[in-house]
Protein backbone atom coordinates (compact mmCIF):
# COMPACT_ATOMS: atom_id res chain seq x y z
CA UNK A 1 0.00 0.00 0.00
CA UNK A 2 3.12 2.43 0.79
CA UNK A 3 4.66 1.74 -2.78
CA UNK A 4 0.96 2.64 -3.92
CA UNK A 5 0.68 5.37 -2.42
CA UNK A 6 3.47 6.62 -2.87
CA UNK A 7 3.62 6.08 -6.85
CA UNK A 8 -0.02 7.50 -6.50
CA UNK A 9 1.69 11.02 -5.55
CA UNK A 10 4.34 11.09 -7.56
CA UNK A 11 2.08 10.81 -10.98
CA UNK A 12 0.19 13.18 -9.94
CA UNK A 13 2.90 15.81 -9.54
CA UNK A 14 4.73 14.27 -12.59
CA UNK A 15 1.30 14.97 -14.69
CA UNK A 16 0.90 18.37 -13.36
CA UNK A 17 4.39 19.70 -14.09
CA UNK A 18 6.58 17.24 -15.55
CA UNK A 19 9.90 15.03 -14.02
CA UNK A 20 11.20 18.47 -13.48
CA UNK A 21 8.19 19.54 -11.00
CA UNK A 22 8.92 16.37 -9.60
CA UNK A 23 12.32 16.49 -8.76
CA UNK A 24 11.97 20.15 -7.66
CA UNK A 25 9.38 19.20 -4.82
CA UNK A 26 9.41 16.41 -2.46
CA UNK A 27 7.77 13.88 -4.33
CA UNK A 28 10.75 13.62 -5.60
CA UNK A 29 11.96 11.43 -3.04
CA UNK A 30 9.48 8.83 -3.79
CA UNK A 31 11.14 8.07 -7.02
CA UNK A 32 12.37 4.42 -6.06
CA UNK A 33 9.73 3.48 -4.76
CA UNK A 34 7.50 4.45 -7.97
CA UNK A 35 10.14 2.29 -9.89
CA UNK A 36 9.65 -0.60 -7.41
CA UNK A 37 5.72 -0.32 -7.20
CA UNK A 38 6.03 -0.53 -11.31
CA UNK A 39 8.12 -3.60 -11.47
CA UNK A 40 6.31 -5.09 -8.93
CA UNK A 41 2.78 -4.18 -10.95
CA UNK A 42 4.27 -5.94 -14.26
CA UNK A 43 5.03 -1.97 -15.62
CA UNK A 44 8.57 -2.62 -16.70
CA UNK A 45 8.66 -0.05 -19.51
CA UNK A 46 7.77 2.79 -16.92
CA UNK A 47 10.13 1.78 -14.54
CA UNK A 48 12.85 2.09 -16.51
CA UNK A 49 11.08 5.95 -17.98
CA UNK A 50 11.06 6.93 -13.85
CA UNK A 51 14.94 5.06 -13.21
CA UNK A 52 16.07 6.74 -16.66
CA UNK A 53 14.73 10.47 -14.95
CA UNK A 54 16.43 9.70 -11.91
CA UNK A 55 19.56 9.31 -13.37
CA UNK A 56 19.86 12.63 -15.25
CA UNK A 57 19.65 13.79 -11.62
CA UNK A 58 22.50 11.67 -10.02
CA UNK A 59 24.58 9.25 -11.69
CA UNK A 60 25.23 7.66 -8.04
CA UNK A 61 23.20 7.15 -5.84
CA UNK A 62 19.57 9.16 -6.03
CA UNK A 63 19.72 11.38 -3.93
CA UNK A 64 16.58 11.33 -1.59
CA UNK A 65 16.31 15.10 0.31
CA UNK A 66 14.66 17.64 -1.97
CA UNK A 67 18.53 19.47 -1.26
CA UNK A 68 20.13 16.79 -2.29
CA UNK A 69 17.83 16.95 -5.37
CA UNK A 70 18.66 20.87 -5.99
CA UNK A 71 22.18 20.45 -5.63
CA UNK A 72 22.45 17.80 -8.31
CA UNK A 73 20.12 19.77 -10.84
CA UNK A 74 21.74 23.01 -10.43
């Protein structure tokens, strides 16, 4: 229900304002869970859409505070 939920939220800031929106706020931080939930849900091709995104954040490891976030995409 948490990976749900939390994939739930992040769509819905992803379709109001894009992966950028996304990243910008703190939905952002849901981001491996979205990719989890989709695996788990048999929605391989937008897993690997949301895991694509989060790389052009970080190359390492995604970073999960909204600073974090800001510091990589500035």
């Amino acid at each position: 229900i948490q990976l749900l939920c939390a994939t739930d939220y992040g769509f819905e800031d992803i379709i109001n304002g894009g992966f950028d929106q996304f990243f910008h706020n703190e939905t952002g931080a849901f981001a491996p869970e979205m990719v989890e939930w989709c695996q788990r849900a048999g929605l391989v091709d937008v897993a690997d859409v949301i895991r694509e995104a989060m790389q052009t954040v970080s190359k390492g490891e995604y970073p999960r505070s909204r600073a974090g976030r800001h510091r990589e995409l500035d």
